[in-house]
C-alpha atoms as a PDB file:
ATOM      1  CA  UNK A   1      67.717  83.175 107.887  1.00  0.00           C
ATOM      2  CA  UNK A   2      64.697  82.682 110.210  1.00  0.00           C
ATOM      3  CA  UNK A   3      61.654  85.264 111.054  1.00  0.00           C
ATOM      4  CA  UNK A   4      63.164  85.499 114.433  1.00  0.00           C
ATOM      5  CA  UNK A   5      63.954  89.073 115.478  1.00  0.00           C
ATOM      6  CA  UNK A   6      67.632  90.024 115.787  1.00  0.00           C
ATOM      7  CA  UNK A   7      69.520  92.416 118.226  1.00  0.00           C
ATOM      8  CA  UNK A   8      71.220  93.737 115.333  1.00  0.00           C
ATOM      9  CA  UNK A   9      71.590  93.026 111.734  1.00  0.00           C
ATOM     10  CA  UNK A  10      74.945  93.650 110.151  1.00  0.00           C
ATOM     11  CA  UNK A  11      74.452  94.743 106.314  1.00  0.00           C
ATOM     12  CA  UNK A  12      77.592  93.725 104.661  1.00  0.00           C
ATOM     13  CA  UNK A  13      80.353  91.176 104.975  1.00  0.00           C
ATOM     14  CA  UNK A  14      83.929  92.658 104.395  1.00  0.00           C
ATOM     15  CA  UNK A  15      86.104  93.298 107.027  1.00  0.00           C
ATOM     16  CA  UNK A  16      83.965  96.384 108.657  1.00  0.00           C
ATOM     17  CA  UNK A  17      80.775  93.838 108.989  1.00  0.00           C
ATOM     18  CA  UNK A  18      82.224  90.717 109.901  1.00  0.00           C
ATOM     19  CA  UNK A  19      84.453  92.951 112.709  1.00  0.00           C
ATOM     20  CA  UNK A  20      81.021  94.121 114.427  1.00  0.00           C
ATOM     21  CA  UNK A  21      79.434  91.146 114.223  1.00  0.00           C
ATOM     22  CA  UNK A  22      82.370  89.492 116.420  1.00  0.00           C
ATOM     23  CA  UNK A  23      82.109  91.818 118.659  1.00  0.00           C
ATOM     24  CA  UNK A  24      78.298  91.496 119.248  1.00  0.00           C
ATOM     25  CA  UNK A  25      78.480  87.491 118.653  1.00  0.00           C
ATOM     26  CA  UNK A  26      80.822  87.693 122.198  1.00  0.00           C
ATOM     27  CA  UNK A  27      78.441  89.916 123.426  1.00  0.00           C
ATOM     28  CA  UNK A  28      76.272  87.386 123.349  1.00  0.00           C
ATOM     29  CA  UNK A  29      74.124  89.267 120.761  1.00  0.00           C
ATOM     30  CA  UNK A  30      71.454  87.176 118.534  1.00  0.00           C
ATOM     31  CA  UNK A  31      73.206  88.665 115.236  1.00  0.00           C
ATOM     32  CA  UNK A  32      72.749  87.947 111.918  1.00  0.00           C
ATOM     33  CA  UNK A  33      75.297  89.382 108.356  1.00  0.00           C
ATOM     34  CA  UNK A  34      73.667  90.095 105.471  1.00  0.00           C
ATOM     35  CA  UNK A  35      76.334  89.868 102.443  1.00  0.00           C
ATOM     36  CA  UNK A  36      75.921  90.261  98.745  1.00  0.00           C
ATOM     37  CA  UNK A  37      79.593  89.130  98.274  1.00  0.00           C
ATOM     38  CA  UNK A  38      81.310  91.639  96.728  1.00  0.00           C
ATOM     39  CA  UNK A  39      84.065  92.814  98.223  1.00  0.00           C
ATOM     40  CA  UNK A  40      86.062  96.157  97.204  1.00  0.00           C
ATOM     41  CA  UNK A  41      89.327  94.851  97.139  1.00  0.00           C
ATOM     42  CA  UNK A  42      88.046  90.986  95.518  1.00  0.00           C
ATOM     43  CA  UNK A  43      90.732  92.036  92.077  1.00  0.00           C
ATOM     44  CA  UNK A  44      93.728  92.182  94.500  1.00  0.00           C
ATOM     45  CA  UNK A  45      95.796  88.901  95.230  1.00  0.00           C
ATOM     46  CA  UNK A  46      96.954  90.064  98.721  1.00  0.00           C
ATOM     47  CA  UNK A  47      95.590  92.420 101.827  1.00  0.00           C
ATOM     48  CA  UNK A  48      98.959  94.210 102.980  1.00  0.00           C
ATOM     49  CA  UNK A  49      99.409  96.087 106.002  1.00  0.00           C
ATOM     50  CA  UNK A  50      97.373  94.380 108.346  1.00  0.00           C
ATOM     51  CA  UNK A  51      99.341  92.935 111.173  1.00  0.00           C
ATOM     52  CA  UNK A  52      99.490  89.448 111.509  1.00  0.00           C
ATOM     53  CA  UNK A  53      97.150  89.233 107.864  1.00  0.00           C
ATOM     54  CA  UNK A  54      99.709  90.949 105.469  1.00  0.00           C
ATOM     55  CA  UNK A  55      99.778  88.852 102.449  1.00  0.00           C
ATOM     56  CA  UNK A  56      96.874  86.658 102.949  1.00  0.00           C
ATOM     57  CA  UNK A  57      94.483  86.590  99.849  1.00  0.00           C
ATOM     58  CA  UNK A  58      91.088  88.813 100.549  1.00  0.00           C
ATOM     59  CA  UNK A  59      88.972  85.777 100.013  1.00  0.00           C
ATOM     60  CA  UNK A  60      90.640  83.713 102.398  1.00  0.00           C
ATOM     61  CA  UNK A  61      90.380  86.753 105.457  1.00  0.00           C
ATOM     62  CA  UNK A  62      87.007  86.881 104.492  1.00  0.00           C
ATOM     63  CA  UNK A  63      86.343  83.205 105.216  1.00  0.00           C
ATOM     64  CA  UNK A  64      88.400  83.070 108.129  1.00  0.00           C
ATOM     65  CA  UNK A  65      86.106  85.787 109.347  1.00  0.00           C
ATOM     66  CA  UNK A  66      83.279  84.047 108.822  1.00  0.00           C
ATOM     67  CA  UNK A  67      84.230  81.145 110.131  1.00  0.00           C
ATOM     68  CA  UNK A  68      85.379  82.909 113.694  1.00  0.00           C
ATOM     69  CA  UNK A  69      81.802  84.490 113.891  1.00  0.00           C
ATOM     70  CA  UNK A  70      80.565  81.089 113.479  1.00  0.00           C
ATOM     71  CA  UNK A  71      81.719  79.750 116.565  1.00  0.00           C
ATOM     72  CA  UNK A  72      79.571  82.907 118.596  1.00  0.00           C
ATOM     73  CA  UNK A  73      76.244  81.879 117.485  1.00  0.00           C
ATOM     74  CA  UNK A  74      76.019  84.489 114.387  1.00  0.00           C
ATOM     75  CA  UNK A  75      74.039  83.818 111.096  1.00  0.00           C
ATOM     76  CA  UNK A  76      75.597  84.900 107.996  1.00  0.00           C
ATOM     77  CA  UNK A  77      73.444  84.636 104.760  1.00  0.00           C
ATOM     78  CA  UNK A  78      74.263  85.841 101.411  1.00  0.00           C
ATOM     79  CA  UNK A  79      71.902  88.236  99.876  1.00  0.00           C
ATOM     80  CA  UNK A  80      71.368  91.585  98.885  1.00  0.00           C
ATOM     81  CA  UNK A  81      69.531  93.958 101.117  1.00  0.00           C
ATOM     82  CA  UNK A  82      67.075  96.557  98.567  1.00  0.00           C
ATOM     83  CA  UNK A  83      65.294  98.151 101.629  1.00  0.00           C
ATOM     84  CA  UNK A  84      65.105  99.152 105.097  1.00  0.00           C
ATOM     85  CA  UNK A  85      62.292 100.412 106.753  1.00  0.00           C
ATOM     86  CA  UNK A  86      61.276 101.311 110.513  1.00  0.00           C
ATOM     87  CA  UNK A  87      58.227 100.704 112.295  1.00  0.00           C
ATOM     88  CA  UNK A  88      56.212 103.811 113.172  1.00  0.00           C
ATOM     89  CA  UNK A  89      56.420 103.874 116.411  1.00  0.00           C
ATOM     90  CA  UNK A  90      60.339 104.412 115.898  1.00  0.00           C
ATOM     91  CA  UNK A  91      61.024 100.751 117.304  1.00  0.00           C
ATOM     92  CA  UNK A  92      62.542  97.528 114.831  1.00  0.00           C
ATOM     93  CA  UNK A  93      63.707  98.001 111.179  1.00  0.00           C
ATOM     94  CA  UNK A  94      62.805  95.789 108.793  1.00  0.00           C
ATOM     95  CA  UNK A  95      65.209  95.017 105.771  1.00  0.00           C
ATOM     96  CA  UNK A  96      64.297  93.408 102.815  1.00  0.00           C
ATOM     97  CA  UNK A  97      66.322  91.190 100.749  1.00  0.00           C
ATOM     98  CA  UNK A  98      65.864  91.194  97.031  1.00  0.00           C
ATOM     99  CA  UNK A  99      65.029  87.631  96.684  1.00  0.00           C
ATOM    100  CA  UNK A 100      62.005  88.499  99.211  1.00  0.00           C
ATOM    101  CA  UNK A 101      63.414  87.679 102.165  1.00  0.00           C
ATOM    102  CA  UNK A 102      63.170  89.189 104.822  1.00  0.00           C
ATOM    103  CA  UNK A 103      64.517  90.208 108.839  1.00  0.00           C
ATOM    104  CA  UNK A 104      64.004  92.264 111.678  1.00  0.00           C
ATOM    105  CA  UNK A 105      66.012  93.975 113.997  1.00  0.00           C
ATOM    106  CA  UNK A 106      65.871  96.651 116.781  1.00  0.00           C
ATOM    107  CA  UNK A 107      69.551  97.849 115.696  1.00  0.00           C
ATOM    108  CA  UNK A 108      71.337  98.095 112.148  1.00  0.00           C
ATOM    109  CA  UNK A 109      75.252  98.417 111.155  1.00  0.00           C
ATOM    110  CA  UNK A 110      75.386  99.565 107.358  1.00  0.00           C
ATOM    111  CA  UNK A 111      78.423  98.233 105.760  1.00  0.00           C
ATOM    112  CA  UNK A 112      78.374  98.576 102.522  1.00  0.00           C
ATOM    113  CA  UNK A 113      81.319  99.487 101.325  1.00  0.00           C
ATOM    114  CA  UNK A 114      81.909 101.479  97.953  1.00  0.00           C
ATOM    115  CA  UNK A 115      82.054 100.680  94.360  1.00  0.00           C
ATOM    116  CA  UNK A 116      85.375 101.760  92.633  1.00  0.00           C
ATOM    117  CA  UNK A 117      84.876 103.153  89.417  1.00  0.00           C
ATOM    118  CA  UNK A 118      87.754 102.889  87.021  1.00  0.00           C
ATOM    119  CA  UNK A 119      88.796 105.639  84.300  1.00  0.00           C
ATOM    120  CA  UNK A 120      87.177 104.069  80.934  1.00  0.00           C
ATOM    121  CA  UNK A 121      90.222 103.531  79.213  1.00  0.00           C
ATOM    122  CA  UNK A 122      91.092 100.100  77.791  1.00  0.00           C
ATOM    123  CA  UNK A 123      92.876  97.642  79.412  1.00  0.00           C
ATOM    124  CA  UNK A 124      91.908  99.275  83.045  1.00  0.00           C
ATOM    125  CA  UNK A 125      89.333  97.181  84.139  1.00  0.00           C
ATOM    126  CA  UNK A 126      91.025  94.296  82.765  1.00  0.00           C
ATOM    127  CA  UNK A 127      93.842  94.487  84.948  1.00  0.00           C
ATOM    128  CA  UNK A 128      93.024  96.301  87.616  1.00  0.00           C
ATOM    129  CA  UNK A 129      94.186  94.684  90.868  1.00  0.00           C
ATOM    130  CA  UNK A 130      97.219  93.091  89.043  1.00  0.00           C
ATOM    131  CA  UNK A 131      99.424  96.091  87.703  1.00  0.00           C
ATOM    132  CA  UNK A 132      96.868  98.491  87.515  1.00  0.00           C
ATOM    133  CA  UNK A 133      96.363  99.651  91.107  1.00  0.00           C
ATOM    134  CA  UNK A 134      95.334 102.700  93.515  1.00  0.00           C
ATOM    135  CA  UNK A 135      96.781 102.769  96.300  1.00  0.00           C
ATOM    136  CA  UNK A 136     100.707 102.562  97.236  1.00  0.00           C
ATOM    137  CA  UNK A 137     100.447 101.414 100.488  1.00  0.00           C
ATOM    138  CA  UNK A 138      98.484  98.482  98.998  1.00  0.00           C
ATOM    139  CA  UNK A 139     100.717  97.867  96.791  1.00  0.00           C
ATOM    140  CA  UNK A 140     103.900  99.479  96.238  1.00  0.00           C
ATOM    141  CA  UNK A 141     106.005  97.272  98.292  1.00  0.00           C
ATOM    142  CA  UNK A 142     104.974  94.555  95.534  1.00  0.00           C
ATOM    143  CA  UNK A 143     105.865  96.639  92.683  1.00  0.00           C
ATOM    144  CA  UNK A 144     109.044  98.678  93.659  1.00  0.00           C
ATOM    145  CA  UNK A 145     111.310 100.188  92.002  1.00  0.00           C
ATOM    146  CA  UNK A 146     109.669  99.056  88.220  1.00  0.00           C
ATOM    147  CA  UNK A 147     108.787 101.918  85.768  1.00  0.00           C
ATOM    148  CA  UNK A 148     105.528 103.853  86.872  1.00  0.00           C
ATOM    149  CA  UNK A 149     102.886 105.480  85.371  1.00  0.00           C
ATOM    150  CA  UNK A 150     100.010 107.314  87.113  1.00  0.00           C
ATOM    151  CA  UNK A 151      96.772 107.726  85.014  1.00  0.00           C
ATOM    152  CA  UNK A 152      95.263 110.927  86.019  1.00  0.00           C
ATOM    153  CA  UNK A 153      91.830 111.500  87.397  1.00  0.00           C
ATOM    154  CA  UNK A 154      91.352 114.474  89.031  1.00  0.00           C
ATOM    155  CA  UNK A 155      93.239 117.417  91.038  1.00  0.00           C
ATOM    156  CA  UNK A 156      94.304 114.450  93.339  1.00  0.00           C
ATOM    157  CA  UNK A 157      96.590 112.536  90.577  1.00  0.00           C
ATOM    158  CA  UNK A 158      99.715 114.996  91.037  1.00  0.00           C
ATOM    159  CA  UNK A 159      99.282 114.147  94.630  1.00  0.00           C
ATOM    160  CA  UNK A 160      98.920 110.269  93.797  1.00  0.00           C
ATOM    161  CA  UNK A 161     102.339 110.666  91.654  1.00  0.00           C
ATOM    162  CA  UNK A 162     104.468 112.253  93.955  1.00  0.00           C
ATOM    163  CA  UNK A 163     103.295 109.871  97.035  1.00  0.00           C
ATOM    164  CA  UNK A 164     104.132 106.578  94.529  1.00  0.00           C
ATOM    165  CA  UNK A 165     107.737 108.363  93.665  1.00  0.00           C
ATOM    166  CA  UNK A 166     108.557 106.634  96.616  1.00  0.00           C
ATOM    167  CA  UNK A 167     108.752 103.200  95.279  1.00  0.00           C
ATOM    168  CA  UNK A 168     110.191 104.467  92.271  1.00  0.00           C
ATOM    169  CA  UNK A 169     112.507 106.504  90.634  1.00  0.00           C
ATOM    170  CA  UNK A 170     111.225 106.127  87.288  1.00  0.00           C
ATOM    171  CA  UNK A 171     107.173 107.725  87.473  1.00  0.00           C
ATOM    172  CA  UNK A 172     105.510 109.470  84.578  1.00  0.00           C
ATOM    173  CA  UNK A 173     102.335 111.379  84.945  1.00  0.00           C
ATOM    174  CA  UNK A 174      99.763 111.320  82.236  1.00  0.00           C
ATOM    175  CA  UNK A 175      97.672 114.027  81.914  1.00  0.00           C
ATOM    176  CA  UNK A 176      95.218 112.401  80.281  1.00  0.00           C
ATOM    177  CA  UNK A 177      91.940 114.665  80.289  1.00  0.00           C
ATOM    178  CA  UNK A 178      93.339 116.853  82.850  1.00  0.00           C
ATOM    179  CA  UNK A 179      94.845 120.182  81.157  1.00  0.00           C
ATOM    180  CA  UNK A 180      98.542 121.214  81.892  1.00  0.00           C
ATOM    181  CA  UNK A 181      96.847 124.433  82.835  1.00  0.00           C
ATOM    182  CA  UNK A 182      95.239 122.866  85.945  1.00  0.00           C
ATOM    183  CA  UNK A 183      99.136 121.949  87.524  1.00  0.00           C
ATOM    184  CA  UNK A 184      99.984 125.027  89.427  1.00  0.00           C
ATOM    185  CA  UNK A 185     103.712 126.685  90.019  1.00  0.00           C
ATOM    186  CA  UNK A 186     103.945 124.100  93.237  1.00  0.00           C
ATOM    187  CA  UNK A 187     102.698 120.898  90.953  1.00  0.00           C
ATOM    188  CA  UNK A 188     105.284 121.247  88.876  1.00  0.00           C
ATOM    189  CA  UNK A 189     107.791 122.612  91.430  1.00  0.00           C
ATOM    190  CA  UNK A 190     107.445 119.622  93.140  1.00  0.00           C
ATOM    191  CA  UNK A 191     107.143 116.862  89.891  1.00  0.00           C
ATOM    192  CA  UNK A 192     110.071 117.865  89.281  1.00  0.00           C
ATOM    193  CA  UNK A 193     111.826 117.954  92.606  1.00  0.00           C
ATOM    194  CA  UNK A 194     110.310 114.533  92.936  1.00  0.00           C
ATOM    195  CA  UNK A 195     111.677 113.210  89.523  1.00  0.00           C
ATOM    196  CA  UNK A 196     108.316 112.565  87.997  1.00  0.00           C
ATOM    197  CA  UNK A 197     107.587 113.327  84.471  1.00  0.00           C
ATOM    198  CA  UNK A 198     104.636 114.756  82.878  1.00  0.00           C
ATOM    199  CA  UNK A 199     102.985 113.533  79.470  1.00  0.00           C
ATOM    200  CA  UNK A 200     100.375 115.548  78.556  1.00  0.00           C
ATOM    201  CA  UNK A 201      97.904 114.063  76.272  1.00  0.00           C
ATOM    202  CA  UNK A 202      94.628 111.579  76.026  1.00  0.00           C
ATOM    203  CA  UNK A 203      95.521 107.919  76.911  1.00  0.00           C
ATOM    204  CA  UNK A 204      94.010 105.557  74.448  1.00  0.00           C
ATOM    205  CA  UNK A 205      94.878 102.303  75.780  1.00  0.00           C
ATOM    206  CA  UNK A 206      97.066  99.996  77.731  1.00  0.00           C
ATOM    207  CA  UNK A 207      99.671  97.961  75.845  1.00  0.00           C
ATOM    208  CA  UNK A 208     100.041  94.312  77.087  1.00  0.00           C
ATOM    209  CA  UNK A 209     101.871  91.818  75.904  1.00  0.00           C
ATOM    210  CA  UNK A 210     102.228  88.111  77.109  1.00  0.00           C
ATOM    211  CA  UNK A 211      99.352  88.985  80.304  1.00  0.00           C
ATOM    212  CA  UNK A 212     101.944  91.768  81.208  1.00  0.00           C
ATOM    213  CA  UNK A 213     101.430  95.444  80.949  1.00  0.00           C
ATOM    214  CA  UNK A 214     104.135  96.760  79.379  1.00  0.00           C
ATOM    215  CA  UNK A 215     103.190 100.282  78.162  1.00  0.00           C
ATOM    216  CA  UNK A 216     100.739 103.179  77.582  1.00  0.00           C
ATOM    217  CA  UNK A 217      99.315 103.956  74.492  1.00  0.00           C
ATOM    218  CA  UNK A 218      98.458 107.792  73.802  1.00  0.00           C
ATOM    219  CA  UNK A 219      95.670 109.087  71.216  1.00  0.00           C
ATOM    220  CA  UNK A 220      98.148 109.953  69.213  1.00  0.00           C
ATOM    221  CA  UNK A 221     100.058 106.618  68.416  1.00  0.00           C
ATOM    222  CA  UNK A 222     103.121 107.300  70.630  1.00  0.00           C
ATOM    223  CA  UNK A 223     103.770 104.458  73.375  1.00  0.00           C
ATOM    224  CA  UNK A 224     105.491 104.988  76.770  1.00  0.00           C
ATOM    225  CA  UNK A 225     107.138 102.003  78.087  1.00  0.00           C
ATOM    226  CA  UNK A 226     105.943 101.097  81.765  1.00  0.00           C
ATOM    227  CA  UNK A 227     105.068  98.161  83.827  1.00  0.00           C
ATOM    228  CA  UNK A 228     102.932  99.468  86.781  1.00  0.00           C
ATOM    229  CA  UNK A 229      99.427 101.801  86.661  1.00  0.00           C
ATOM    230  CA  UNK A 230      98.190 103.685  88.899  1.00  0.00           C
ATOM    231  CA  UNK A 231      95.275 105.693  89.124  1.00  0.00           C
ATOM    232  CA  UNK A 232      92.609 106.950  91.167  1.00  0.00           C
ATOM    233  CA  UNK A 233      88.935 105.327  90.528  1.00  0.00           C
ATOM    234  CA  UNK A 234      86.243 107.277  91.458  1.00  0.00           C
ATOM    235  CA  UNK A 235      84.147 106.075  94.120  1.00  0.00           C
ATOM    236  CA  UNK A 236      80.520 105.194  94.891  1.00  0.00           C
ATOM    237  CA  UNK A 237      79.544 104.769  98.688  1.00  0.00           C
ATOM    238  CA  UNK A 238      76.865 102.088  98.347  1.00  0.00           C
ATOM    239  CA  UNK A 239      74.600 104.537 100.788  1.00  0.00           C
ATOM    240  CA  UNK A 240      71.124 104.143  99.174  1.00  0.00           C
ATOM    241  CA  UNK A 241      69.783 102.318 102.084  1.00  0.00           C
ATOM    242  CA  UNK A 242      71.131 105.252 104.744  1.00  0.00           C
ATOM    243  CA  UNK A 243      69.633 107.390 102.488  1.00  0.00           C
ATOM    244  CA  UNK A 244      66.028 105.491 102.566  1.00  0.00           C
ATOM    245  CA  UNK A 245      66.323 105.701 106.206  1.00  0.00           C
ATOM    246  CA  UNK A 246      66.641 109.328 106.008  1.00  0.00           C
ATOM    247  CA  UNK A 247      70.428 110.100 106.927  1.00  0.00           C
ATOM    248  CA  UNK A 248      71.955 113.059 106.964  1.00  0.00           C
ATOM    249  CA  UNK A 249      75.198 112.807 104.577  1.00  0.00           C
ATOM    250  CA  UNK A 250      78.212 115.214 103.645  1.00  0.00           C
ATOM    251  CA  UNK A 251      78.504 115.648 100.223  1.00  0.00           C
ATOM    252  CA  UNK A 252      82.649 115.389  99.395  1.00  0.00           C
ATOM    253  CA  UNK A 253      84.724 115.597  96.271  1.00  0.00           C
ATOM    254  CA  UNK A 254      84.593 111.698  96.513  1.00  0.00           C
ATOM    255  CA  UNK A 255      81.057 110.860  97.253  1.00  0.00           C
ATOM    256  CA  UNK A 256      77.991 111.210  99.731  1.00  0.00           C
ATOM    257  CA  UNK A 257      78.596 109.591 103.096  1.00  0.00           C
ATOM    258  CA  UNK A 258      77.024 109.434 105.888  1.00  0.00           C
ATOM    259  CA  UNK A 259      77.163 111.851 109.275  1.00  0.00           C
ATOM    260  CA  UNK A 260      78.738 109.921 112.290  1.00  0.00           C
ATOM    261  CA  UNK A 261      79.920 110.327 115.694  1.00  0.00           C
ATOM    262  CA  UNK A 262      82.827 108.873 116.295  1.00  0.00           C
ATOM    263  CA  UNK A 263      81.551 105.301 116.811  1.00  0.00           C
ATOM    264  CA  UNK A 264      79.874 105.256 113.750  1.00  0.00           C
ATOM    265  CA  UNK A 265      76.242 106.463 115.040  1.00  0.00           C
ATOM    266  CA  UNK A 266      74.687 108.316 112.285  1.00  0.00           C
ATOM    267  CA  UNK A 267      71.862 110.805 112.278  1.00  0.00           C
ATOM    268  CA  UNK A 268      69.398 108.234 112.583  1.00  0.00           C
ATOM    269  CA  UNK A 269      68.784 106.279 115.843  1.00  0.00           C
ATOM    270  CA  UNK A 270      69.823 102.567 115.974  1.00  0.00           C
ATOM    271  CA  UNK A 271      71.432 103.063 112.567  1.00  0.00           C
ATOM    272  CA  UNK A 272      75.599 102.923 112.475  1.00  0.00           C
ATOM    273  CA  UNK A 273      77.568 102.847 109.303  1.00  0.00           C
ATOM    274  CA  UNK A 274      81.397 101.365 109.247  1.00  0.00           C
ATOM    275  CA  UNK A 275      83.801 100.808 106.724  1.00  0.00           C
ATOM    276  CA  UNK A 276      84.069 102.281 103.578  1.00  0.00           C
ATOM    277  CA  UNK A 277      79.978 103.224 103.754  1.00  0.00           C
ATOM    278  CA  UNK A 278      81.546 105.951 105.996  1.00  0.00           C
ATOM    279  CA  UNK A 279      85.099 107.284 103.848  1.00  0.00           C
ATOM    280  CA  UNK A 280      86.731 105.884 100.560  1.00  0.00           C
ATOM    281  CA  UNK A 281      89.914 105.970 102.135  1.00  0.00           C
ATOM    282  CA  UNK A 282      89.817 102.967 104.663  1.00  0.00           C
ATOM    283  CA  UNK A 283      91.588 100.370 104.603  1.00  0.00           C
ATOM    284  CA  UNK A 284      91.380  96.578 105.377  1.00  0.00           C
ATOM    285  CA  UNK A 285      92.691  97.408 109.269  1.00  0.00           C
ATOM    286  CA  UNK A 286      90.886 100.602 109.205  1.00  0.00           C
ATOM    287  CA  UNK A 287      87.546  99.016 108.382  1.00  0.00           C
ATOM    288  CA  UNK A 288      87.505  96.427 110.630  1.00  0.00           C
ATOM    289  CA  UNK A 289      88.462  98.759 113.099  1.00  0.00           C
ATOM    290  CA  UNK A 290      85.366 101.086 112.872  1.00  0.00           C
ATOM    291  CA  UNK A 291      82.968  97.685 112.789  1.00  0.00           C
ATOM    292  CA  UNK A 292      84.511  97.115 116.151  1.00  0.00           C
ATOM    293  CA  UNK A 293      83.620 100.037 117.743  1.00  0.00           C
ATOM    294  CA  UNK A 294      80.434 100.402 116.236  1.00  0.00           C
ATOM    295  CA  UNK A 295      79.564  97.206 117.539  1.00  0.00           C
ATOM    296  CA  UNK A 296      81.053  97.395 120.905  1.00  0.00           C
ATOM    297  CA  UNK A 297      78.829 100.586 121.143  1.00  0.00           C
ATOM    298  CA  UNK A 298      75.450  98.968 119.916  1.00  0.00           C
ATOM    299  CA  UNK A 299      76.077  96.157 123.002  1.00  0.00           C
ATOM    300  CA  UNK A 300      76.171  98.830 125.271  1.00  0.00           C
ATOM    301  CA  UNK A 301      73.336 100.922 123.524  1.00  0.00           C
ATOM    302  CA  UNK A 302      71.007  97.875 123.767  1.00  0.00           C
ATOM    303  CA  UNK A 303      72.077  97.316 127.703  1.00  0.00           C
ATOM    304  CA  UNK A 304      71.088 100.585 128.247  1.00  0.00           C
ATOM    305  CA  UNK A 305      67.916 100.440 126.820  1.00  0.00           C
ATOM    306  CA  UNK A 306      67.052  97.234 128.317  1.00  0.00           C
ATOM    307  CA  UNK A 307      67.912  98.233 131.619  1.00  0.00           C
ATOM    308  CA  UNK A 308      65.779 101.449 131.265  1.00  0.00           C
ATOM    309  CA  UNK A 309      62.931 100.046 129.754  1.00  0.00           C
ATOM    310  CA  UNK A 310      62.764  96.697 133.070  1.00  0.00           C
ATOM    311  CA  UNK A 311      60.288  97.183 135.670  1.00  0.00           C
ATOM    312  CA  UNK A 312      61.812  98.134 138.954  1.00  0.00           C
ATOM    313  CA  UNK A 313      62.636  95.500 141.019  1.00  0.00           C
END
């Protein structure tokens, strides 16, 4: 990391980041990736549904990544970015690492991904990623047609059930903290068209036995037999910096994020977002999709500007 000025600097290394910096690296854009190196989906074993990737391990299409960027000039360096700030007269940004380095940079792609916070029962955390896992598409493929539980979260968990009843016939729905009161006449209309049963009733714990899950432990000492979780973590859009900058965001039932056009632009010029930083519900593909066009459109948003700001010839 030099004291060079970059085109652009890429804030974050998962899929969404590394996928814009290609894109400007062919560009031909002096580009440099600012990672802290901690990936959203680091507790899976396998990405899945990404053509031509499904089944590779997430730290492996993260190197591979890394290493393709390589060979267009682009300068990764592992850090954490605490700050971002712009010059007055509304030209470079400065961003500030937290070791006290720092780089400059007349255009910025936040992706920072989100933090997934896991109901605080025991044994979640703990196996999370393994047979405790979110989302079916992800996963379900791996773990069909095994005895399922879904560990409710919010109005979203009947959802969550029925969707996974289709890699199972065997799903139970704990209600956890929700009330029964909260299903309506069409929750339980379709739990039970859908075969899923519902266990009202605070979870205490996970049983596991051997490094297996093999049940769920309610407060009250009874214990449901099952061998696959899943449940809906909360998430946190790592959007503190957007926020410094002064971005507008839309407050959802599942975080802050940030306004953007449809190429990622948000409310502040020179400053896209990708990835996750932009919706909880991306995936691997997804994300690396919206780096991609957020960095195809900073090339052409620096052309531009270069172009209008030459002397005439």
């Amino acid at each position: 990391m030099t004291e060079q000025q970059y085109e652009v600097i890429v804030i974050g290394g998962g899929a969404a980041g590394l996928s814009a910096a290609l894109v400007l690296g062919r560009a031909r854009r002096r580009t440099l990736v600012v990672d802290a190196g901690e990936p959203r989906n680091a507790p899976a074993a396998h990405i899945q549904g990404f053509l031509t990737r499904d089944g590779m391990p997430p730290a492996e299409f993260l190197a591979v990544g890394r290493e393709e960027i390589a060979r267009y000039g682009v300068e990764p360096v592992r850090g954490r970015a605490v700050d971002v700030t712009r010059d007055e007269d509304g030209g470079a940004f400065t961003v500030s690492l937290a070791d006290g380095r720092s780089a400059r940079g007349r255009r910025l792609v936040v992706a920072t991904g989100l933090k997934d916070d896991l109901p605080a029962v025991p044994g979640v955390a703990e196996r999370f990623g393994r047979d405790v896992l979110h989302c079916p598409y992800c996963h379900g493929w791996e773990v069909r047609d095994r005895p399922f539980g879904v560990l409710a979260t919010g109005p979203m968990s009947v959802h969550q059930a029925l969707m996974v009843s289709q890699w199972s016939e065997d799903v139970t729905l704990f209600l956890h903290e929700t009330p029964e009161s909260d299903l309506s006449d069409d929750d339980l209309r379709r739990l039970a068209a859908a075969g899923v049963q519902v266990v009202p009733g605070a979870v205490a714990g996970l049983v596991v036995e051997d490094d297996r899950l093999t049940g769920v432990r309610l407060a009250d000492g009874t214990a449901h037999a099952r061998s696959v979780i899943f449940t809906a973590p909360r998430p946190i859009p790592r959007t503190s910096l957007l926020e410094k900058l002064g971005a507008a965001m839309n407050e959802t039932p599942f975080g802050a994020y940030p306004v953007v056009d449809p190429t990622g632009l948000t409310t502040v010029p020179g400053v896209w977002a990708a990835g996750n930083a932009i919706g909880f519900s991306e995936q691997v593909v997804n994300a690396a999709s919206s780096g991609y066009r957020a960095g195809a459109t900073i090339n052409g948003d620096l052309l531009m500007a270069d172009l209008d700001a030459a002397p005439p010839r």
